[in-house]
Protein backbone atom coordinates (compact mmCIF):
# COMPACT_ATOMS: atom_id res chain seq x y z
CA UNK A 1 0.00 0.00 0.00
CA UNK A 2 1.31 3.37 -0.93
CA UNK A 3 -0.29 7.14 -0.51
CA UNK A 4 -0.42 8.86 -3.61
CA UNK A 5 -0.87 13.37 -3.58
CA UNK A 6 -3.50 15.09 -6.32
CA UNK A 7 -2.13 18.42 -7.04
CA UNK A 8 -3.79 21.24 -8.52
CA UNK A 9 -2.14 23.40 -11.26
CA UNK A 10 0.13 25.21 -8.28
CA UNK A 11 1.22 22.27 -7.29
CA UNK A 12 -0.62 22.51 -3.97
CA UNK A 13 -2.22 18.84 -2.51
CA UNK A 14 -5.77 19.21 -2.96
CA UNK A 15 -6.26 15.07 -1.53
CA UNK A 16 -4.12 12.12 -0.55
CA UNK A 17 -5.19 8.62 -1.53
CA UNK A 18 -4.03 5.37 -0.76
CA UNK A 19 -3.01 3.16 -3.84
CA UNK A 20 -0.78 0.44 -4.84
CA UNK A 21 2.12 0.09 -3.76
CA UNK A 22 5.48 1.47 -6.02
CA UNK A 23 6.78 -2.33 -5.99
CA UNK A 24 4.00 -3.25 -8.50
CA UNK A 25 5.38 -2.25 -11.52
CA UNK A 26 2.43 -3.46 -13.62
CA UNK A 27 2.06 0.57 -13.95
CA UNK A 28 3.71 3.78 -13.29
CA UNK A 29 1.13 4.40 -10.23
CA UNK A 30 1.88 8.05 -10.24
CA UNK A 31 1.16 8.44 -13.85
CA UNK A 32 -2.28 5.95 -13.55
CA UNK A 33 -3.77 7.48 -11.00
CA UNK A 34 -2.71 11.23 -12.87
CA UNK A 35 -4.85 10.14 -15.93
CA UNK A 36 -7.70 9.04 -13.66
CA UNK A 37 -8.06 11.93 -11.70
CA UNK A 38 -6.75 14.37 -14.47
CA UNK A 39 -4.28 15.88 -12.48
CA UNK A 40 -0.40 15.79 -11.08
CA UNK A 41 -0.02 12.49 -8.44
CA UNK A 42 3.47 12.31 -6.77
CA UNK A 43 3.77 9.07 -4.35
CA UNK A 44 4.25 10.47 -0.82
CA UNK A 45 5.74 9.07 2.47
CA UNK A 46 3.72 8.31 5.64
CA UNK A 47 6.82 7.31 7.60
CA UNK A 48 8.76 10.78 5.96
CA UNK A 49 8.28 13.57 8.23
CA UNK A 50 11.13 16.96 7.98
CA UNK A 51 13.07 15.04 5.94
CA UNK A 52 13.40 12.09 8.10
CA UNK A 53 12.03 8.31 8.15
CA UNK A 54 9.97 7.58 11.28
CA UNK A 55 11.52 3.73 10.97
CA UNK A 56 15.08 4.47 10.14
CA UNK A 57 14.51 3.84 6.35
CA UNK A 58 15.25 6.52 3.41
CA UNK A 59 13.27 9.92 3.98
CA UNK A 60 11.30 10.29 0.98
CA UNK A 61 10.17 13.81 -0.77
CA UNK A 62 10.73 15.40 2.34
CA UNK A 63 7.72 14.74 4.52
CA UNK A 64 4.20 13.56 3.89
CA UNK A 65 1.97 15.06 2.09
CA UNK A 66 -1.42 16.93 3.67
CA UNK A 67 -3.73 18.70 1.87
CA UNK A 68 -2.29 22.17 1.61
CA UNK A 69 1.55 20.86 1.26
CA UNK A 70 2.95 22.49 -1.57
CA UNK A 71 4.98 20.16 -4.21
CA UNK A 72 8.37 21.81 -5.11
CA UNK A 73 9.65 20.52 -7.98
CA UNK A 74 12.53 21.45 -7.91
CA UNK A 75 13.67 19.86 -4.73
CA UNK A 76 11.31 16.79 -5.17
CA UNK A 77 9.91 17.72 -1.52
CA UNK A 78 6.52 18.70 -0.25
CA UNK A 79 6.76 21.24 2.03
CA UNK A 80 3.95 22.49 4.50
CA UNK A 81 1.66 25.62 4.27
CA UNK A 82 4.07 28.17 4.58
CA UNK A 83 2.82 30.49 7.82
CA UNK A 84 5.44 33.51 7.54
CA UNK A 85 6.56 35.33 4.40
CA UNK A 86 9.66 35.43 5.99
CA UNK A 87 10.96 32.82 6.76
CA UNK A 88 12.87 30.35 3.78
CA UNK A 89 13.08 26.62 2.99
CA UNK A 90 15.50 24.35 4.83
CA UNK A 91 16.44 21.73 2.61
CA UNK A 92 17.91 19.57 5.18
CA UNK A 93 14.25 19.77 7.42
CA UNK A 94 11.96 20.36 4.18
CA UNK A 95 9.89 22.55 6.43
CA UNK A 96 10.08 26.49 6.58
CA UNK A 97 12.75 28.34 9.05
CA UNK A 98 13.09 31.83 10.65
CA UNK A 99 15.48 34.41 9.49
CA UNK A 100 16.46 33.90 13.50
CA UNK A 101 16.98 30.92 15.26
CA UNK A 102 14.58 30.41 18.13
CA UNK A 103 16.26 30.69 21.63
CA UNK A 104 16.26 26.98 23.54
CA UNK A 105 15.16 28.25 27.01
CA UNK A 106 11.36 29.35 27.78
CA UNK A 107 8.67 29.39 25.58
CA UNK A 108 8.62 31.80 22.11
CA UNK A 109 6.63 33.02 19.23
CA UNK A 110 7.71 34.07 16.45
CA UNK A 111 6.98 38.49 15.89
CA UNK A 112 6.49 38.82 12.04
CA UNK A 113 6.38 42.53 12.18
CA UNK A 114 9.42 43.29 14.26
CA UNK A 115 11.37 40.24 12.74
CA UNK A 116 12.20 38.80 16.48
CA UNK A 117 10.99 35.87 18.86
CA UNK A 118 8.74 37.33 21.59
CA UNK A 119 9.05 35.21 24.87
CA UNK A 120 5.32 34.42 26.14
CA UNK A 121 6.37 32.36 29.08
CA UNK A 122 6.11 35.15 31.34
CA UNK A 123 9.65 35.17 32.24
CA UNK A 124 10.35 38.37 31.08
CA UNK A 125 8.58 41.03 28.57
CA UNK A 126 11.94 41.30 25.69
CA UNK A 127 12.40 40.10 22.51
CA UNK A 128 15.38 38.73 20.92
């Protein structure tokens, strides 16, 4: 069993379906299901998650797909929604990073306008 992503003309996943798996090579799987739903399929990963593989196997296009992953092409990776203009791909995490790493003590969000990490743990009222 394999999950397969339908993307739209942006290359954004608009479902994910589960189909057969890639070592049936009676068809190319990505192109079948394409013709059937008339629309881009790229296999996806449920053990691939930032780039990683939950079992110790080989991280596959990056992480798994949701609906509302974006496909890059480019990089072979879908990547989640992006939340901050900001911040930039990580091709070693295939996720989205700040311009500014995020301090490790105490609890922070992340200040689009002012372009710093806001501590919301009460600890004290500063930015980074």
């Amino acid at each position: 069993m394999a999950h397969y992503a339908l993307l739209n003309s942006a290359n954004v996943v608009t479902q994910v379906i589960t189909g057969k798996d890639e070592t049936d090579t009676t068809y190319d799987w990505e192109d079948y299901y394409g013709n059937f739903h008339n629309c881009t399929v790229k296999r996806t990963s449920y053990n691939t998650k930032q780039n990683n593989h939950l079992n110790n196997g080989t991280p596959f296009r990056g992480n798994y797909a949701g609906v509302g992953f974006t496909y890059n092409e480019d990089l072979d990776v879908f990547l989640p929604p992006k939340i901050y203009s900001t911040w930039v791909v990580s091709t070693a995490t295939a996720s989205y990073i700040p311009p500014l790493p995020k301090p490790e003590e105490g609890d922070w969000d992340w200040d689009e306008d002012n372009q710093t990490w806001i501590d919301i743990s009460g600890s004290s009222a500063g930015g980074v």
